[in-house]
PDB file of N, CA and C in Angstrom:
ATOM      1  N   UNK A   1       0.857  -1.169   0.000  1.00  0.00           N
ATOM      2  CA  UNK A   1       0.000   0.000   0.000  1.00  0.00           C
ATOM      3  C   UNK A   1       0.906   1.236   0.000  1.00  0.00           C
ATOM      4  N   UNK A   2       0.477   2.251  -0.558  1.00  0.00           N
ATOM      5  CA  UNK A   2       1.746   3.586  -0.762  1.00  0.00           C
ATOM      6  C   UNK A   2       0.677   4.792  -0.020  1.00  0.00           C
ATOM      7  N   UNK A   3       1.314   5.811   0.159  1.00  0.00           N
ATOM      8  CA  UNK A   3       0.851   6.668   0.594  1.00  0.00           C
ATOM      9  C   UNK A   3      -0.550   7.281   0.445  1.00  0.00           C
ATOM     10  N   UNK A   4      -0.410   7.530  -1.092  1.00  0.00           N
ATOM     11  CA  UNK A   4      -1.964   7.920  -1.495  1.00  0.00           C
ATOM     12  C   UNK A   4      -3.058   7.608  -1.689  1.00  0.00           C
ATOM     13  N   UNK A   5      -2.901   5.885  -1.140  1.00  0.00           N
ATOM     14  CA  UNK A   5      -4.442   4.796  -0.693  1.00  0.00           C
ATOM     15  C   UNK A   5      -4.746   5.545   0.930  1.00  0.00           C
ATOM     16  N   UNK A   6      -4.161   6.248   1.567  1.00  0.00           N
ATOM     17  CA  UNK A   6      -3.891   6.493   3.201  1.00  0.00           C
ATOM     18  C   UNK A   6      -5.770   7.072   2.932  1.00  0.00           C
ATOM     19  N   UNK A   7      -6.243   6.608   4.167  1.00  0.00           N
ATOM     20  CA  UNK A   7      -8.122   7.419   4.325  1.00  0.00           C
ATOM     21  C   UNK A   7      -7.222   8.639   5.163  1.00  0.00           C
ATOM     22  N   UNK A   8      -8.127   9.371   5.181  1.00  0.00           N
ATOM     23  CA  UNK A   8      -8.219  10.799   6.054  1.00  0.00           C
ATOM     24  C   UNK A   8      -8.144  10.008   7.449  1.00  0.00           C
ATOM     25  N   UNK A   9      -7.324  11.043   8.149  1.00  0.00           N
ATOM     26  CA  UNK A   9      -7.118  10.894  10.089  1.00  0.00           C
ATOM     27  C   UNK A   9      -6.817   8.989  10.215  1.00  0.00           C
ATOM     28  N   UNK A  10      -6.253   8.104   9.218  1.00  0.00           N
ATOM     29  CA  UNK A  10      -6.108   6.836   9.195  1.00  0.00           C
ATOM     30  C   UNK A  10      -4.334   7.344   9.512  1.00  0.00           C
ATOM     31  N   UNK A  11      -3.539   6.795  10.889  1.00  0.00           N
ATOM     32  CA  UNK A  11      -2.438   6.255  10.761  1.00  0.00           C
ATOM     33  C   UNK A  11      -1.624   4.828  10.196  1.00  0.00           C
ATOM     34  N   UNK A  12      -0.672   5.381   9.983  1.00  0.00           N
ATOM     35  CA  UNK A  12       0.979   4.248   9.569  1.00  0.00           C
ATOM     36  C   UNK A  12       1.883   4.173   9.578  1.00  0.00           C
ATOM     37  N   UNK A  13       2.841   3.380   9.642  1.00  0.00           N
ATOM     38  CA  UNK A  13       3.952   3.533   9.288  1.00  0.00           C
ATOM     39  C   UNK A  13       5.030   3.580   8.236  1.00  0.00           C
ATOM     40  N   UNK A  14       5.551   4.254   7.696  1.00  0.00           N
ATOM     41  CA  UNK A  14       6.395   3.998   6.871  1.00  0.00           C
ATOM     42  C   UNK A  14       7.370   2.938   6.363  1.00  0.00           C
ATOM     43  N   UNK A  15       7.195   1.903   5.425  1.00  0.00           N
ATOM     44  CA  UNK A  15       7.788   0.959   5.228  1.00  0.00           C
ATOM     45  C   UNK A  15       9.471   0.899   5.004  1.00  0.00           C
ATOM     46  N   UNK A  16       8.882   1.835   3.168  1.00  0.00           N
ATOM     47  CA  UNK A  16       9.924   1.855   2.216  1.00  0.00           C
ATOM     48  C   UNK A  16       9.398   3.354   1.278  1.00  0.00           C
ATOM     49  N   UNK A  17      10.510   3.668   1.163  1.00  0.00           N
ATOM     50  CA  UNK A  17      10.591   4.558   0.034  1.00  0.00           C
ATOM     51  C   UNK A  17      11.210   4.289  -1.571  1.00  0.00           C
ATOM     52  N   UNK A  18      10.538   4.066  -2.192  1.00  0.00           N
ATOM     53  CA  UNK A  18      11.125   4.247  -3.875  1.00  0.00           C
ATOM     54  C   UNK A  18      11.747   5.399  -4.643  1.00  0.00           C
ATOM     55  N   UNK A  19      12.502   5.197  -5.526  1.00  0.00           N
ATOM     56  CA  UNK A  19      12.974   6.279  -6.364  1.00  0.00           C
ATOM     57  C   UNK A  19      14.305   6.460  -5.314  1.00  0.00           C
ATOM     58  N   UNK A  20      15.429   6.809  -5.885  1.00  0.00           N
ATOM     59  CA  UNK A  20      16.506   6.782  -5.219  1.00  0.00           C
ATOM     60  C   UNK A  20      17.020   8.328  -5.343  1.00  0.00           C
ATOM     61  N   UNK A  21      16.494   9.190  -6.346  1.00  0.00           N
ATOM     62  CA  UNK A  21      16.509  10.530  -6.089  1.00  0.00           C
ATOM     63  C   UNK A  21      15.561  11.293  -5.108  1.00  0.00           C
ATOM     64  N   UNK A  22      14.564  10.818  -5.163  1.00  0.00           N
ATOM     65  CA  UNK A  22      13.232  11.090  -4.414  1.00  0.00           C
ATOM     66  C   UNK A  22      13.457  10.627  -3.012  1.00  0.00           C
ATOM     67  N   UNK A  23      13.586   9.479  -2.626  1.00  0.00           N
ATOM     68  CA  UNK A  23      14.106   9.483  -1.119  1.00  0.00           C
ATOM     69  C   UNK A  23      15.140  10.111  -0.284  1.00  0.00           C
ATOM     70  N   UNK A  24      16.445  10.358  -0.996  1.00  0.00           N
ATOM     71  CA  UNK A  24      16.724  11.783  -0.301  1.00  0.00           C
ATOM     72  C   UNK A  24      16.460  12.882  -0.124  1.00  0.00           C
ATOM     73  N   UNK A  25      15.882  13.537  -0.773  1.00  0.00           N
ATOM     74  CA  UNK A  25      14.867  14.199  -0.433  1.00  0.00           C
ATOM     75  C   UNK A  25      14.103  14.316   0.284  1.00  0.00           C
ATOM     76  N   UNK A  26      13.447  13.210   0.783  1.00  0.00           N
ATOM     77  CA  UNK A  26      12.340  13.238   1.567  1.00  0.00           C
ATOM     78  C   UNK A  26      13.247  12.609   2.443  1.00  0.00           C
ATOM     79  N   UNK A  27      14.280  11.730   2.785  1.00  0.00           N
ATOM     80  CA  UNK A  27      14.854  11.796   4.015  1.00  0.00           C
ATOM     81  C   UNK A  27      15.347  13.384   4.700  1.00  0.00           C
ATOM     82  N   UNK A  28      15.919  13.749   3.835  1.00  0.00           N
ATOM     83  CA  UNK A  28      16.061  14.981   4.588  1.00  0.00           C
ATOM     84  C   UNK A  28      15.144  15.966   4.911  1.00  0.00           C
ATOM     85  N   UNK A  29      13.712  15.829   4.469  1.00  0.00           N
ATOM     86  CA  UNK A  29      12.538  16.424   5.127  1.00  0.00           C
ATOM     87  C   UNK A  29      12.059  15.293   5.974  1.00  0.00           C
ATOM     88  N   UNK A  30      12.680  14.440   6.775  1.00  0.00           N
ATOM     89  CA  UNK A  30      12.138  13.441   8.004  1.00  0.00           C
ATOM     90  C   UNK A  30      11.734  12.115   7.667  1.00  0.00           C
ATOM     91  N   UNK A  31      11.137  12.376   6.544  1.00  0.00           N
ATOM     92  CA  UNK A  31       9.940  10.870   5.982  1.00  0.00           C
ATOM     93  C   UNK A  31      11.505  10.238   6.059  1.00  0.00           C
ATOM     94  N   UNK A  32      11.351   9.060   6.617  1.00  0.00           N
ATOM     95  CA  UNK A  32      12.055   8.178   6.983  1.00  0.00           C
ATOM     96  C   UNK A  32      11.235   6.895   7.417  1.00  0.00           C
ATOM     97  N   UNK A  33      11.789   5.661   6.646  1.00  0.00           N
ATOM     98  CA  UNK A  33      11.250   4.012   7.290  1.00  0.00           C
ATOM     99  C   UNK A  33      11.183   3.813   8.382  1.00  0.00           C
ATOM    100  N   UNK A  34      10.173   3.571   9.279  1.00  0.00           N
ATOM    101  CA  UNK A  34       9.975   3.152  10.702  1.00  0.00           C
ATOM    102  C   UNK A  34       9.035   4.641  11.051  1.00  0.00           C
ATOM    103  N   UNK A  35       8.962   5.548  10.481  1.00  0.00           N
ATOM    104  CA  UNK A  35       8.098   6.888  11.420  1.00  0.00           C
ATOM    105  C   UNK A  35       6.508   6.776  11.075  1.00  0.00           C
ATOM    106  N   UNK A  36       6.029   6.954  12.469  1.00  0.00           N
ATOM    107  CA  UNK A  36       4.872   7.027  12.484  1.00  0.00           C
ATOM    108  C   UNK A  36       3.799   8.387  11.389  1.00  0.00           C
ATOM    109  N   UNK A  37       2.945   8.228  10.305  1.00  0.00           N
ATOM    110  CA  UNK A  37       2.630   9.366   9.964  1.00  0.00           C
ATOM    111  C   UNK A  37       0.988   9.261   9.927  1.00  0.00           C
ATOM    112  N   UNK A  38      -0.025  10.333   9.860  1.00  0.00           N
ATOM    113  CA  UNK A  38      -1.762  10.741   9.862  1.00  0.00           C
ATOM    114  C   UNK A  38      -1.578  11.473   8.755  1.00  0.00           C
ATOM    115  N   UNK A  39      -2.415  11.115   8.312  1.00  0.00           N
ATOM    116  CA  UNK A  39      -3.128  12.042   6.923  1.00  0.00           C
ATOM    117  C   UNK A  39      -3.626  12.942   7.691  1.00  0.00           C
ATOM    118  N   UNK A  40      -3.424  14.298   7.448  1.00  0.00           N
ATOM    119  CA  UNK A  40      -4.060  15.257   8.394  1.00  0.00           C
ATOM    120  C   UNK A  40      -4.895  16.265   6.979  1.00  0.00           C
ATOM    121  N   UNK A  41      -4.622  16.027   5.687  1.00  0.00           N
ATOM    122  CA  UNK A  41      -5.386  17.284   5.097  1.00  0.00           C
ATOM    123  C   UNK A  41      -4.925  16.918   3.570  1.00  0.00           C
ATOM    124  N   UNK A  42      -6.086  17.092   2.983  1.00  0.00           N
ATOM    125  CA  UNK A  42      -6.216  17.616   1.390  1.00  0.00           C
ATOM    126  C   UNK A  42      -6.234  18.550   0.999  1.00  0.00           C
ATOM    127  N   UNK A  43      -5.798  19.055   0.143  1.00  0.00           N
ATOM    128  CA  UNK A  43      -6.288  20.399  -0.954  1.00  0.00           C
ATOM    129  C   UNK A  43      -7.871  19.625  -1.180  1.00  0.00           C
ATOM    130  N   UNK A  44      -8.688  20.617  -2.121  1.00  0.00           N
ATOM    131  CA  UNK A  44      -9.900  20.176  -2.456  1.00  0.00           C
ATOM    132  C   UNK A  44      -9.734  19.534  -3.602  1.00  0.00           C
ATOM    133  N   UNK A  45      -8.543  20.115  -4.630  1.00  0.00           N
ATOM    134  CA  UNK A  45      -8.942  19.020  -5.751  1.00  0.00           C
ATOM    135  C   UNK A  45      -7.911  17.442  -5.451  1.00  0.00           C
ATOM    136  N   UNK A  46      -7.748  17.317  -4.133  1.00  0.00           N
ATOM    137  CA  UNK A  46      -7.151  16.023  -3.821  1.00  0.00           C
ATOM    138  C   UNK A  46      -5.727  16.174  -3.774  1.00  0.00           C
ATOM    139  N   UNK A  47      -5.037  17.615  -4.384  1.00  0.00           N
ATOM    140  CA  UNK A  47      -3.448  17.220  -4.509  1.00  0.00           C
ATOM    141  C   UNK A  47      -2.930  18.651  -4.371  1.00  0.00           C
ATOM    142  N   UNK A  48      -2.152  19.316  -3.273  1.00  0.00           N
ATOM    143  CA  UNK A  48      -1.222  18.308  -2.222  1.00  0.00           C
ATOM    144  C   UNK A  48      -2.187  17.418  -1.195  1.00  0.00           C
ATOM    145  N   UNK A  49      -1.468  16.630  -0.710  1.00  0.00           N
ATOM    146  CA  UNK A  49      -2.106  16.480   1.119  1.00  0.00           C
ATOM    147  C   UNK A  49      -0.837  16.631   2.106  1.00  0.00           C
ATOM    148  N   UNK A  50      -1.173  16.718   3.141  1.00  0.00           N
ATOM    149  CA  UNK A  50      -0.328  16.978   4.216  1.00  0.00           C
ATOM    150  C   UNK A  50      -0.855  16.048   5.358  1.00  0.00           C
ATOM    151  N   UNK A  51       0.579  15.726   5.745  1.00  0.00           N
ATOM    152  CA  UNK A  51       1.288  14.543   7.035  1.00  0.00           C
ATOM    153  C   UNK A  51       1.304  15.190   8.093  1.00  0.00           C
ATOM    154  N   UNK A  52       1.130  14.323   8.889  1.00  0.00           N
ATOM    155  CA  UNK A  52       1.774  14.628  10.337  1.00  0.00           C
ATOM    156  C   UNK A  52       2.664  13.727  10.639  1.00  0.00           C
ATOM    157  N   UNK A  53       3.456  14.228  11.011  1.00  0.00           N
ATOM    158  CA  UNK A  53       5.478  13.300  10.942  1.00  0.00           C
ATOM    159  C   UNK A  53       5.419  13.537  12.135  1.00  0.00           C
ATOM    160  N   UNK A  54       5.441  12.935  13.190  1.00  0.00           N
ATOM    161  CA  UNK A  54       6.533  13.199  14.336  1.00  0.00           C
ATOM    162  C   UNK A  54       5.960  14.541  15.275  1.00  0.00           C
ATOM    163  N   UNK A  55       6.721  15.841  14.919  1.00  0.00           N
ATOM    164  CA  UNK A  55       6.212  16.813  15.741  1.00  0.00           C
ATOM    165  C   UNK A  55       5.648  18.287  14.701  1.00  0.00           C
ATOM    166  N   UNK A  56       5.772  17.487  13.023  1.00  0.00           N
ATOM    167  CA  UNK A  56       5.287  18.685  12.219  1.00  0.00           C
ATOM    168  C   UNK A  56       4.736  18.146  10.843  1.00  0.00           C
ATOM    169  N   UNK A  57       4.296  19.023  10.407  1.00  0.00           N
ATOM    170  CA  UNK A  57       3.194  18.601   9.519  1.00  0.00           C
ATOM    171  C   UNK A  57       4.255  18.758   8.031  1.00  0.00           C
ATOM    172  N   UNK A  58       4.207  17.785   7.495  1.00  0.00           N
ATOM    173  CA  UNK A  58       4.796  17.999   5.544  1.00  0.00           C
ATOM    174  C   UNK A  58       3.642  18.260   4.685  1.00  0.00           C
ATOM    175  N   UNK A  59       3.536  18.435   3.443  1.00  0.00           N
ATOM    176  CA  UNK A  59       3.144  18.882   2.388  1.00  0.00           C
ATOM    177  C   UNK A  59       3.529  17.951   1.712  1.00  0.00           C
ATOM    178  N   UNK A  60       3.117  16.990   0.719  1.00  0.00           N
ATOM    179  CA  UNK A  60       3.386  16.397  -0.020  1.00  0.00           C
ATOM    180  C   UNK A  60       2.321  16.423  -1.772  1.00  0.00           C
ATOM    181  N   UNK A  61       3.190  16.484  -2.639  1.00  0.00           N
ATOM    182  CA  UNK A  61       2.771  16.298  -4.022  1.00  0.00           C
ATOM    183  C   UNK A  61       2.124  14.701  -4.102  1.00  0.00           C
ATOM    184  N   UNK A  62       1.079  14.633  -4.506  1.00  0.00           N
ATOM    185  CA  UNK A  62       0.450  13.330  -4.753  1.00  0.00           C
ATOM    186  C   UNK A  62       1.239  12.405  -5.639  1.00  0.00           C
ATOM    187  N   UNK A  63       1.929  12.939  -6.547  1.00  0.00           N
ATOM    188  CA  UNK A  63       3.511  12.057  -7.587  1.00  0.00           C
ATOM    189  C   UNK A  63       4.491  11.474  -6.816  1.00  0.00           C
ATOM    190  N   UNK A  64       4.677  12.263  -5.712  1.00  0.00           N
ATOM    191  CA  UNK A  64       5.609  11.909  -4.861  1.00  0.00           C
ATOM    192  C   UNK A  64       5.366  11.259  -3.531  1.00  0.00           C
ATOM    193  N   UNK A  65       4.092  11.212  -3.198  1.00  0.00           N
ATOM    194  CA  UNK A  65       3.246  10.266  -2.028  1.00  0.00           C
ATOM    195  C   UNK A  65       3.208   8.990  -2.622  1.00  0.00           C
ATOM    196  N   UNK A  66       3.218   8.675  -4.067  1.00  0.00           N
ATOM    197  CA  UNK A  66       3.114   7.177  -4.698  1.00  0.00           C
ATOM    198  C   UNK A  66       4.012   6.578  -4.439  1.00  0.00           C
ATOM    199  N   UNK A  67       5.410   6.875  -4.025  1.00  0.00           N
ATOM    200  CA  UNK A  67       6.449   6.143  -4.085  1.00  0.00           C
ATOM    201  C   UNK A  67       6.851   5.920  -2.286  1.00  0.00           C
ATOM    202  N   UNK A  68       5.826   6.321  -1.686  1.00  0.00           N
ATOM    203  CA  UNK A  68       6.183   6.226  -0.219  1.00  0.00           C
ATOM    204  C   UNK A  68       5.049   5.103  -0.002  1.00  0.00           C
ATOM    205  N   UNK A  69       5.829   3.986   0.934  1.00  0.00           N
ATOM    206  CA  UNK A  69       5.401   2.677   0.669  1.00  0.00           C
ATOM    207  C   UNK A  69       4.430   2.558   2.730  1.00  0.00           C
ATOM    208  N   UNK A  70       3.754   2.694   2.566  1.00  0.00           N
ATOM    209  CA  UNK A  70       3.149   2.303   4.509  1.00  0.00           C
ATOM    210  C   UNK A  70       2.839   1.304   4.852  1.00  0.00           C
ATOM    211  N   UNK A  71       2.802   0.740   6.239  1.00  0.00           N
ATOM    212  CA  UNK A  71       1.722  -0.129   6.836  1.00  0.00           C
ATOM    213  C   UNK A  71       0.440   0.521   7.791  1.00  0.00           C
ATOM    214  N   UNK A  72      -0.279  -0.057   7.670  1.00  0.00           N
ATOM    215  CA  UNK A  72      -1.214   0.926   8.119  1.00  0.00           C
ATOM    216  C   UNK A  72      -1.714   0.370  10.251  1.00  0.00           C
ATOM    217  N   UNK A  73      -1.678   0.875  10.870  1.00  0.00           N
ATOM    218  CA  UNK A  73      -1.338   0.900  12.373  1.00  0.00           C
ATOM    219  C   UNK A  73      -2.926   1.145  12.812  1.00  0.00           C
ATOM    220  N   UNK A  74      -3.293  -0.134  13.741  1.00  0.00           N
ATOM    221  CA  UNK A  74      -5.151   0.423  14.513  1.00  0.00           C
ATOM    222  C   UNK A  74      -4.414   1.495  15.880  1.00  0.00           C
TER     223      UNK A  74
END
């Protein structure tokens, strides 16, 4: 399951990240394997949405939420 199946206010964890340019990147904005993240928000036409990481919220492009891999946590 990748990021952009995530329901609204549904937590997970981060598995794996794809794309080997794209994950540094987003390692160095936190998204990192093992962190807990919540869908906290959509734009209205569905793209960006925004995370809750840890102790702050990301922004993410829906192109780039596909390649972030979760498990999903009750």
């Amino acid at each position: 399951m990748n990021l952009t199946q995530l329901g609204f206010g549904k937590k997970a964890v981060i598995t794996k990240i794809n794309g080997q340019l794209l994950s540094l990147k987003l390692f160095e904005m936190g998204i990192l394997p093992g962190e807990s993240i919540e869908l906290s928000n959509v734009a209205p036409f569905g793209d960006p949405i925004a995370i809750n990481l840890s102790e702050f919220k990301v922004c993410l492009r829906m192109q780039d939420a596909q390649f972030i891999e979760i498990k999903l946590v009750d």
